[in-house]
PDB file of N, CA and C in Angstrom:
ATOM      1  N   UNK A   1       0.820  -1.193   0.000  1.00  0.00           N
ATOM      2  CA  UNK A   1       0.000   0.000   0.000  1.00  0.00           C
ATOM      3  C   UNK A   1       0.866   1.259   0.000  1.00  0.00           C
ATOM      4  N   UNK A   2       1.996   1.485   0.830  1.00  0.00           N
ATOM      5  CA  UNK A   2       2.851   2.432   0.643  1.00  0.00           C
ATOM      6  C   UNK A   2       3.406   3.008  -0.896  1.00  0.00           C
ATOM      7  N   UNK A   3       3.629   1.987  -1.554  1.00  0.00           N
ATOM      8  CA  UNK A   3       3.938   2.104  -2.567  1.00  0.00           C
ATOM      9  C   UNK A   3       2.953   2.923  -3.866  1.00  0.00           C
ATOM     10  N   UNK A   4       2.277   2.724  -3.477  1.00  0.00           N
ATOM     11  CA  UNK A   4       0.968   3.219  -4.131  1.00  0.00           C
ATOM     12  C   UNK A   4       0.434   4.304  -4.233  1.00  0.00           C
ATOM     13  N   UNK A   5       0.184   4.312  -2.291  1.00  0.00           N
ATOM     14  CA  UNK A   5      -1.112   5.407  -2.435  1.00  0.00           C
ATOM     15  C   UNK A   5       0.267   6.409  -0.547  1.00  0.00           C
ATOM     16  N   UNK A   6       0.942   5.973   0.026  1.00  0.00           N
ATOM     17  CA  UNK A   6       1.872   6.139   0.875  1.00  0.00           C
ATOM     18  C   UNK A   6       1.113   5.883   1.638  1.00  0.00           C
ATOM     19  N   UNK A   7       1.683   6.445   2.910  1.00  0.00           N
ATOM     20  CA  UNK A   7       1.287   6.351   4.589  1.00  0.00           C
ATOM     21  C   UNK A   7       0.191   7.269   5.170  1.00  0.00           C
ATOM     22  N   UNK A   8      -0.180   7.586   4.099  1.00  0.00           N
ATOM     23  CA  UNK A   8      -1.754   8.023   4.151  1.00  0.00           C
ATOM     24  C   UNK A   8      -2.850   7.556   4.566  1.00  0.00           C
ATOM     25  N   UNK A   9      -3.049   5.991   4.190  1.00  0.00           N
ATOM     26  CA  UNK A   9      -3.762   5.210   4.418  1.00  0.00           C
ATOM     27  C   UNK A   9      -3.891   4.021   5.696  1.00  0.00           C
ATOM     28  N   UNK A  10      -2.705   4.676   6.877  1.00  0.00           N
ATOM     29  CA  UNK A  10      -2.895   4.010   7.697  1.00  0.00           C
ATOM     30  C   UNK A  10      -4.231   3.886   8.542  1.00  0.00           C
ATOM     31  N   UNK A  11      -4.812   4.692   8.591  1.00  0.00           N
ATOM     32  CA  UNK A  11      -6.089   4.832   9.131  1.00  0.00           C
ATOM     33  C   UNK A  11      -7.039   3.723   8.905  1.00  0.00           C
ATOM     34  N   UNK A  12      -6.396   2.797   7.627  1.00  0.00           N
ATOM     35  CA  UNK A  12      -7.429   1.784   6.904  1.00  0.00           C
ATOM     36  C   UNK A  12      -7.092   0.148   7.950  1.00  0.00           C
ATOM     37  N   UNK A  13      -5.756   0.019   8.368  1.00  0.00           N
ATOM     38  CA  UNK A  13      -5.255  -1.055   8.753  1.00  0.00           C
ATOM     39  C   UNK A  13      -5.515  -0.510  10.379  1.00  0.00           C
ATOM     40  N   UNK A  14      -6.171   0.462  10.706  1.00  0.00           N
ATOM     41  CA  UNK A  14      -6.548   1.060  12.403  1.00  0.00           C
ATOM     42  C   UNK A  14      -7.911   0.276  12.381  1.00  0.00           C
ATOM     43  N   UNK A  15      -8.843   0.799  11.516  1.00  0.00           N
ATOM     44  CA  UNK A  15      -9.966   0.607  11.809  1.00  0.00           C
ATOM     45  C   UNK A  15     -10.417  -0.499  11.415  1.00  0.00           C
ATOM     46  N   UNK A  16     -10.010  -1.996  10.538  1.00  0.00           N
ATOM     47  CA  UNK A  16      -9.553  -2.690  10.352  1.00  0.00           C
ATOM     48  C   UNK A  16      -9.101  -3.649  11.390  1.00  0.00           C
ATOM     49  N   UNK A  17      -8.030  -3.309  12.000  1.00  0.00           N
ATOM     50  CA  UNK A  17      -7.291  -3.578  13.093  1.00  0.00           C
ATOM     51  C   UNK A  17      -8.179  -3.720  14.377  1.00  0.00           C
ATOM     52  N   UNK A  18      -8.998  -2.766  14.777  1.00  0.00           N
ATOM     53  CA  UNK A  18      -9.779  -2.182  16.188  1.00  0.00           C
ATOM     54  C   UNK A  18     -10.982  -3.637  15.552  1.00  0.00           C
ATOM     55  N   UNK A  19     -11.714  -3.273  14.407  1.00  0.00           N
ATOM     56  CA  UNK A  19     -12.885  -4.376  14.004  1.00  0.00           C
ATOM     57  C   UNK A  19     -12.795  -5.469  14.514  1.00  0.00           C
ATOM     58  N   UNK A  20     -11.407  -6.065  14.034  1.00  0.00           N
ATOM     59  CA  UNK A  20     -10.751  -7.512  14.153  1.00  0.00           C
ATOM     60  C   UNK A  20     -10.805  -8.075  15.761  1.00  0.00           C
ATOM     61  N   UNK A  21     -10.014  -7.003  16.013  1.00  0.00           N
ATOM     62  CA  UNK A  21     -10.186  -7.452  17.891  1.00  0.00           C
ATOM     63  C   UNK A  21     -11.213  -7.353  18.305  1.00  0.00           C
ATOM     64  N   UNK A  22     -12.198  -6.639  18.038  1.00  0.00           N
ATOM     65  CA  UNK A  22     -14.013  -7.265  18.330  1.00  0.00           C
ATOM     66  C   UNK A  22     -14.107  -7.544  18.305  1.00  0.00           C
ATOM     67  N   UNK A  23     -14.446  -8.269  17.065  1.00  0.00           N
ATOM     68  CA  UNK A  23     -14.795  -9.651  16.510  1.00  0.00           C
ATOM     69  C   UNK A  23     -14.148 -10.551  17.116  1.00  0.00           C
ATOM     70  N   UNK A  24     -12.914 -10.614  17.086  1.00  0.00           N
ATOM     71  CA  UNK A  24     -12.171 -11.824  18.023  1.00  0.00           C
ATOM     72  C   UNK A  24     -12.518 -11.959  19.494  1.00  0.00           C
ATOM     73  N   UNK A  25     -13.085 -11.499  20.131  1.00  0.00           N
ATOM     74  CA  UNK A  25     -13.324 -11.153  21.155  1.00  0.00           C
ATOM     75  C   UNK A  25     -14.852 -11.688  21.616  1.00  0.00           C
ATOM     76  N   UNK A  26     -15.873 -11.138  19.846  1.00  0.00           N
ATOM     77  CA  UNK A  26     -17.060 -11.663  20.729  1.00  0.00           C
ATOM     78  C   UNK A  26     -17.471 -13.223  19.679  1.00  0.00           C
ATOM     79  N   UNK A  27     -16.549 -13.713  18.899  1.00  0.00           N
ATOM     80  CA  UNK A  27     -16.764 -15.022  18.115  1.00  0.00           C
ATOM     81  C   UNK A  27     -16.640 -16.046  19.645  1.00  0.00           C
ATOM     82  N   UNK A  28     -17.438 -16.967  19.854  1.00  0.00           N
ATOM     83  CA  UNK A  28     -17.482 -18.281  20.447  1.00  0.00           C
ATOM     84  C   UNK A  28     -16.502 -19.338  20.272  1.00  0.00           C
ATOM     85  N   UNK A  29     -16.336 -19.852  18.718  1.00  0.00           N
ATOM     86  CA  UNK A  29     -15.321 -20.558  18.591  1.00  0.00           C
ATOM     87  C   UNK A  29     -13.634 -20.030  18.311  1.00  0.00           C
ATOM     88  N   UNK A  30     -13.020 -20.894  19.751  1.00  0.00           N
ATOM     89  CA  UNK A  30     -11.653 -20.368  19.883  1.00  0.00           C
ATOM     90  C   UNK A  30     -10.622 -20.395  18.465  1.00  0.00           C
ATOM     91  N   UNK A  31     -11.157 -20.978  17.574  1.00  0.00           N
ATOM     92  CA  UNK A  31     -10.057 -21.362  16.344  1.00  0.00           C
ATOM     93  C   UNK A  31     -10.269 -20.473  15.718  1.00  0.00           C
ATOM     94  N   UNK A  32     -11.438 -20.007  15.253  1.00  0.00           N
ATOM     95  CA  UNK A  32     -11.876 -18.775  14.207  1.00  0.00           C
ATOM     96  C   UNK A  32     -11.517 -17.509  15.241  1.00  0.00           C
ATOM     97  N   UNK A  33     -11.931 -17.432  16.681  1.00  0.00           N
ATOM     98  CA  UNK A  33     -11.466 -16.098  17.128  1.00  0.00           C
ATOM     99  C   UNK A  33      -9.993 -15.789  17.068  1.00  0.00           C
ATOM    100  N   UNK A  34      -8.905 -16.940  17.298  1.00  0.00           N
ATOM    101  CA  UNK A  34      -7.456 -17.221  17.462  1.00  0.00           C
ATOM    102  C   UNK A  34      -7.135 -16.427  15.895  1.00  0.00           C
ATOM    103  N   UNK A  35      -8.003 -16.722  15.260  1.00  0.00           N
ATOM    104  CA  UNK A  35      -7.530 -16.459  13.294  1.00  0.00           C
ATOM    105  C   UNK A  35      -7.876 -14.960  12.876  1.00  0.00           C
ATOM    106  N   UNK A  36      -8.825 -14.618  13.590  1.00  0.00           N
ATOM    107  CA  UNK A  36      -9.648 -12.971  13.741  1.00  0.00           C
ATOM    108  C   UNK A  36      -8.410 -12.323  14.675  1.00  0.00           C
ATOM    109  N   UNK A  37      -8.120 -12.646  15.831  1.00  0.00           N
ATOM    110  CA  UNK A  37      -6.727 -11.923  16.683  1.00  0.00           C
ATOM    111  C   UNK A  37      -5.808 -11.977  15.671  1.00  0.00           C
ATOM    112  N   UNK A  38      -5.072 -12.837  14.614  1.00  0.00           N
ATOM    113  CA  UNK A  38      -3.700 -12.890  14.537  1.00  0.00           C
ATOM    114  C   UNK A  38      -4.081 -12.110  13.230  1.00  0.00           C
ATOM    115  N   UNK A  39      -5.397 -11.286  12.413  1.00  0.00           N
ATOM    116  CA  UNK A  39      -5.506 -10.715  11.356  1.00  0.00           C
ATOM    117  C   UNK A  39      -4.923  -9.713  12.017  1.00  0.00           C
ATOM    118  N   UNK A  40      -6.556  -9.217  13.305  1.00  0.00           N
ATOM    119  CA  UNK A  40      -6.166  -8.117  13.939  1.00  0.00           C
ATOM    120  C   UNK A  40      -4.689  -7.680  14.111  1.00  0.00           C
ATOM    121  N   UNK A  41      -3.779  -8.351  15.201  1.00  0.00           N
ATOM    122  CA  UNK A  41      -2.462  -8.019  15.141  1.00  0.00           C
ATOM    123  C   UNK A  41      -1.368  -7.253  14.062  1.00  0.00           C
ATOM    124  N   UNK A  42      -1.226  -8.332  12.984  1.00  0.00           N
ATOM    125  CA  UNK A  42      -1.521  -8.045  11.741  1.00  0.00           C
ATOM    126  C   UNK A  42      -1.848  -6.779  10.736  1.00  0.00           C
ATOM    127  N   UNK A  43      -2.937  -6.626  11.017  1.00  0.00           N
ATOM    128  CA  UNK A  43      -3.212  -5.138  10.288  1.00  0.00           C
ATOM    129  C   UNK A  43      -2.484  -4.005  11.944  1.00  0.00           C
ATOM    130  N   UNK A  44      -2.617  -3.984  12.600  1.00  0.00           N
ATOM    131  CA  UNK A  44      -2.156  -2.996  13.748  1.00  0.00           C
ATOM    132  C   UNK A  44      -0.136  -2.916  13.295  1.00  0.00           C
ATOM    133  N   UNK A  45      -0.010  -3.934  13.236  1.00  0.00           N
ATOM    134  CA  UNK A  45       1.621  -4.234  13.262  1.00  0.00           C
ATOM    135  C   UNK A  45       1.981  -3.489  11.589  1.00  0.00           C
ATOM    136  N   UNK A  46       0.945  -3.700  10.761  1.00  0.00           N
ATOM    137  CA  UNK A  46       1.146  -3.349   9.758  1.00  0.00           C
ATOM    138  C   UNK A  46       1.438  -1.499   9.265  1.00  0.00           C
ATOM    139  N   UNK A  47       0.501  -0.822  10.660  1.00  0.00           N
ATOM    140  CA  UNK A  47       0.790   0.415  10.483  1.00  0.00           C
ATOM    141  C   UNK A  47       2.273   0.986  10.915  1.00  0.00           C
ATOM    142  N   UNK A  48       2.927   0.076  11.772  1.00  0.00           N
ATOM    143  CA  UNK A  48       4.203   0.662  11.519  1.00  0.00           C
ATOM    144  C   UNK A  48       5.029   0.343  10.632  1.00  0.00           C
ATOM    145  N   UNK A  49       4.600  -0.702  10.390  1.00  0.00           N
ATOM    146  CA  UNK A  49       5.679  -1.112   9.145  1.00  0.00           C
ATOM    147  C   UNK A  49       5.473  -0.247   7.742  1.00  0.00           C
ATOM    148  N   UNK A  50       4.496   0.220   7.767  1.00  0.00           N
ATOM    149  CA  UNK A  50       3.956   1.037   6.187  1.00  0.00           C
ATOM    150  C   UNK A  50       4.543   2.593   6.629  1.00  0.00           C
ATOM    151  N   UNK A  51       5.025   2.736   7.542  1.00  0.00           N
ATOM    152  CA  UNK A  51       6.105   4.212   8.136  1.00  0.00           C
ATOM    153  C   UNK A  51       7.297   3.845   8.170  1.00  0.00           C
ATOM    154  N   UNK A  52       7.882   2.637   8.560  1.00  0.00           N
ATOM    155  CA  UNK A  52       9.027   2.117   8.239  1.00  0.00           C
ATOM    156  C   UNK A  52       9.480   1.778   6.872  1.00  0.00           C
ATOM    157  N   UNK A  53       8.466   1.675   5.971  1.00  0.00           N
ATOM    158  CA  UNK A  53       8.802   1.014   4.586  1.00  0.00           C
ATOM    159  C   UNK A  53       8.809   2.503   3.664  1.00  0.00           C
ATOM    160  N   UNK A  54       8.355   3.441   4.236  1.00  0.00           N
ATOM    161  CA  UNK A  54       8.933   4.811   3.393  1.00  0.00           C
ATOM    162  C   UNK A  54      10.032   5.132   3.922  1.00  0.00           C
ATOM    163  N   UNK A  55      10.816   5.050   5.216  1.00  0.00           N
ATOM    164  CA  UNK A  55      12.167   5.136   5.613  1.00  0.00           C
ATOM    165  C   UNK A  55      12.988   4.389   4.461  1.00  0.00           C
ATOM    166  N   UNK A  56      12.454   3.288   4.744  1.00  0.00           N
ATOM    167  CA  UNK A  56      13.259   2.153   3.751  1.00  0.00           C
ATOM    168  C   UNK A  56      13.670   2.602   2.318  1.00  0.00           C
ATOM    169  N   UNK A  57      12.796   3.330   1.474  1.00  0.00           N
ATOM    170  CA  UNK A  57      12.546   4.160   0.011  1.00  0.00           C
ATOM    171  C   UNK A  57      13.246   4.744   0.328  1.00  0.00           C
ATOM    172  N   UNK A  58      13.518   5.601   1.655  1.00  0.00           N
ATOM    173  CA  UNK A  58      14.347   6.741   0.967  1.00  0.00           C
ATOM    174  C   UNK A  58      15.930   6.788   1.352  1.00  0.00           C
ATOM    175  N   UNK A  59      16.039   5.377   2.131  1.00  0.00           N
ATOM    176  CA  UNK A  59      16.961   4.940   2.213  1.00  0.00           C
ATOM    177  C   UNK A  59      17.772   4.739   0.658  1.00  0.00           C
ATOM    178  N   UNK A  60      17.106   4.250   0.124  1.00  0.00           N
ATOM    179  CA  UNK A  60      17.048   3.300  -1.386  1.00  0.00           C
ATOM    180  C   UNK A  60      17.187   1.914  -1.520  1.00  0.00           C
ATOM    181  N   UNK A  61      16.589   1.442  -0.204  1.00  0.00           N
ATOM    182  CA  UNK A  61      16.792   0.200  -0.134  1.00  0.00           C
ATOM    183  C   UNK A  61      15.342  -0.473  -0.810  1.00  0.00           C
ATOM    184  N   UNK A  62      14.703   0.007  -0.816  1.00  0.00           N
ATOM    185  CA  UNK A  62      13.816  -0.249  -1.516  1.00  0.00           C
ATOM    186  C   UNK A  62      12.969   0.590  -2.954  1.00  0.00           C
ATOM    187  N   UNK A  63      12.776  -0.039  -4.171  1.00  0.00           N
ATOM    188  CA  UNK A  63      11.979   0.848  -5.284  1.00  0.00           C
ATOM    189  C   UNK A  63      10.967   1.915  -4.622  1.00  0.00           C
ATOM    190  N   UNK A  64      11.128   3.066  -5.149  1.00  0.00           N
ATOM    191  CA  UNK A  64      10.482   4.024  -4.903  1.00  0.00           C
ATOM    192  C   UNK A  64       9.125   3.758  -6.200  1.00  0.00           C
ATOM    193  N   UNK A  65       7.786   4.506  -5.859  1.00  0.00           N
ATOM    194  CA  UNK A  65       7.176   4.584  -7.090  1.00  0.00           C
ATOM    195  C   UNK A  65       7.519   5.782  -8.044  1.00  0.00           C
ATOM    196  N   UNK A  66       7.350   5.672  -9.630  1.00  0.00           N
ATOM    197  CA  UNK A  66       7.936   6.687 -10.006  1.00  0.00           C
ATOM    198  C   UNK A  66       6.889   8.019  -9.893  1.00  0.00           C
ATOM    199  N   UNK A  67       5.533   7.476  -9.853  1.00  0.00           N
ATOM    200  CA  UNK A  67       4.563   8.240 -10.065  1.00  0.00           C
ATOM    201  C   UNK A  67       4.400   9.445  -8.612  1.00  0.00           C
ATOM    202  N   UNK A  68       5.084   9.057  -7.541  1.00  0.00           N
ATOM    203  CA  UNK A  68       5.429   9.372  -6.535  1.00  0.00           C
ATOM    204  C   UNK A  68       6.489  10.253  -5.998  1.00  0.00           C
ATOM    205  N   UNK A  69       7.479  10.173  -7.224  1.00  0.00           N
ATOM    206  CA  UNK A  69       8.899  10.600  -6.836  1.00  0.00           C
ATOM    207  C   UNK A  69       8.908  11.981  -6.144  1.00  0.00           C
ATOM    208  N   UNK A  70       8.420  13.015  -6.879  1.00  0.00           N
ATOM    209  CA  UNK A  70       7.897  14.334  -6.386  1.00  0.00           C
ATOM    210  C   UNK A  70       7.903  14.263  -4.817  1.00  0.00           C
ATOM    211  N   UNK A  71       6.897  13.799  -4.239  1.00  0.00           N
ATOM    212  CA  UNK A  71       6.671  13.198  -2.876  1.00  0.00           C
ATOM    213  C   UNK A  71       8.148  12.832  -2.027  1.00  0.00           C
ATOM    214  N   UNK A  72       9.016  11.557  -2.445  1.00  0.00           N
ATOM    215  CA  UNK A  72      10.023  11.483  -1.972  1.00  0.00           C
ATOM    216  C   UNK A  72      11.040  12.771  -1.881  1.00  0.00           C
ATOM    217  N   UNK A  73      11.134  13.343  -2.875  1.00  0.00           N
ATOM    218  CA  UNK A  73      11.936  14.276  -3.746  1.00  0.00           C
ATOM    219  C   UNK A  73      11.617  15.428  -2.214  1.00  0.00           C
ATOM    220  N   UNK A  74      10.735  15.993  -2.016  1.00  0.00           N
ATOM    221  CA  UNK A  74      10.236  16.864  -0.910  1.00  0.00           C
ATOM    222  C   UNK A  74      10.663  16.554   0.381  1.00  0.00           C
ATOM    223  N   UNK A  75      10.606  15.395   1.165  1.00  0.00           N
ATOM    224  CA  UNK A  75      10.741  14.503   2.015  1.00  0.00           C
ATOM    225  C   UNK A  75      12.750  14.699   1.874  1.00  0.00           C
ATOM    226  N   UNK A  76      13.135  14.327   1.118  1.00  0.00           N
ATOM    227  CA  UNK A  76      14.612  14.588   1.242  1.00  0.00           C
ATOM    228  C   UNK A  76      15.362  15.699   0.579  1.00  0.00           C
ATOM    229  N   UNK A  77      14.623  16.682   0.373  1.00  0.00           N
ATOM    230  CA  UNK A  77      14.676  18.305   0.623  1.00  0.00           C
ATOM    231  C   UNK A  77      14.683  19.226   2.012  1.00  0.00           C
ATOM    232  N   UNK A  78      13.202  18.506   2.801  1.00  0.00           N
ATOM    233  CA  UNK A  78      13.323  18.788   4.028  1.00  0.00           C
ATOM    234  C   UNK A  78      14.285  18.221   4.984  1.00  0.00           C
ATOM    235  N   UNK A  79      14.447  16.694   4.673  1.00  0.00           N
ATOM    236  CA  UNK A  79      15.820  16.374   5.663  1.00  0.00           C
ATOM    237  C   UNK A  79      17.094  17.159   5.265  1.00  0.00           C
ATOM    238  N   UNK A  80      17.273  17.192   4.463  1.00  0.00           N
ATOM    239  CA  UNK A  80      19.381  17.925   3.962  1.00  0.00           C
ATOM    240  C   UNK A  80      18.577  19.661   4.369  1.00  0.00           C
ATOM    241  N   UNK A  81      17.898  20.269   4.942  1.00  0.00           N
ATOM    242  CA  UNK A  81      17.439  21.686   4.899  1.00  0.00           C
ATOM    243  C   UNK A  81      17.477  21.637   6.303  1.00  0.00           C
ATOM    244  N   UNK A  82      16.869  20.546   7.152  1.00  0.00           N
ATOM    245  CA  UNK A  82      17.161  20.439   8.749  1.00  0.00           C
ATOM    246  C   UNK A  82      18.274  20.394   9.439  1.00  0.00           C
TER     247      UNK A  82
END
């Protein structure tokens, strides 16, 4: 998702995330709730990693999008200006 649309969209893997642990919480059977927790986790764990994985870009350890570059391009304007 970073790649795409950036770290904009963490809000999607929050609310997502918060659902999951409900649900896991009020499902009866322990195997399907156990599988609903480890989504939940999952999407929660996922919002840092989608802030870590634009570190990673501008590291260059990872492909940047090109459609995006602008974006990066700003981002390491403001760091070398700090």
């Amino acid at each position: 998702m970073e790649y795409y649309w950036g770290k904009k969209c963490w809000w999607v893997w929050l609310v997502v995330g918060l659902i999951c642990c409900v649900l896991s919480l009020l499902v009866k059977n322990q195997t399907v709730s156990t599988i609903i927790g480890g989504f939940a986790f999952s999407c929660l764990w996922g919002i840092g990693e989608m802030f870590q994985q634009e570190k990673r870009v501008l590291k260059g350890w990872f492909p940047e999008n090109p459609a995006r570059h602008e974006y990066y391009e700003s981002i390491r304007r403001k760091e070398t200006n700090s």
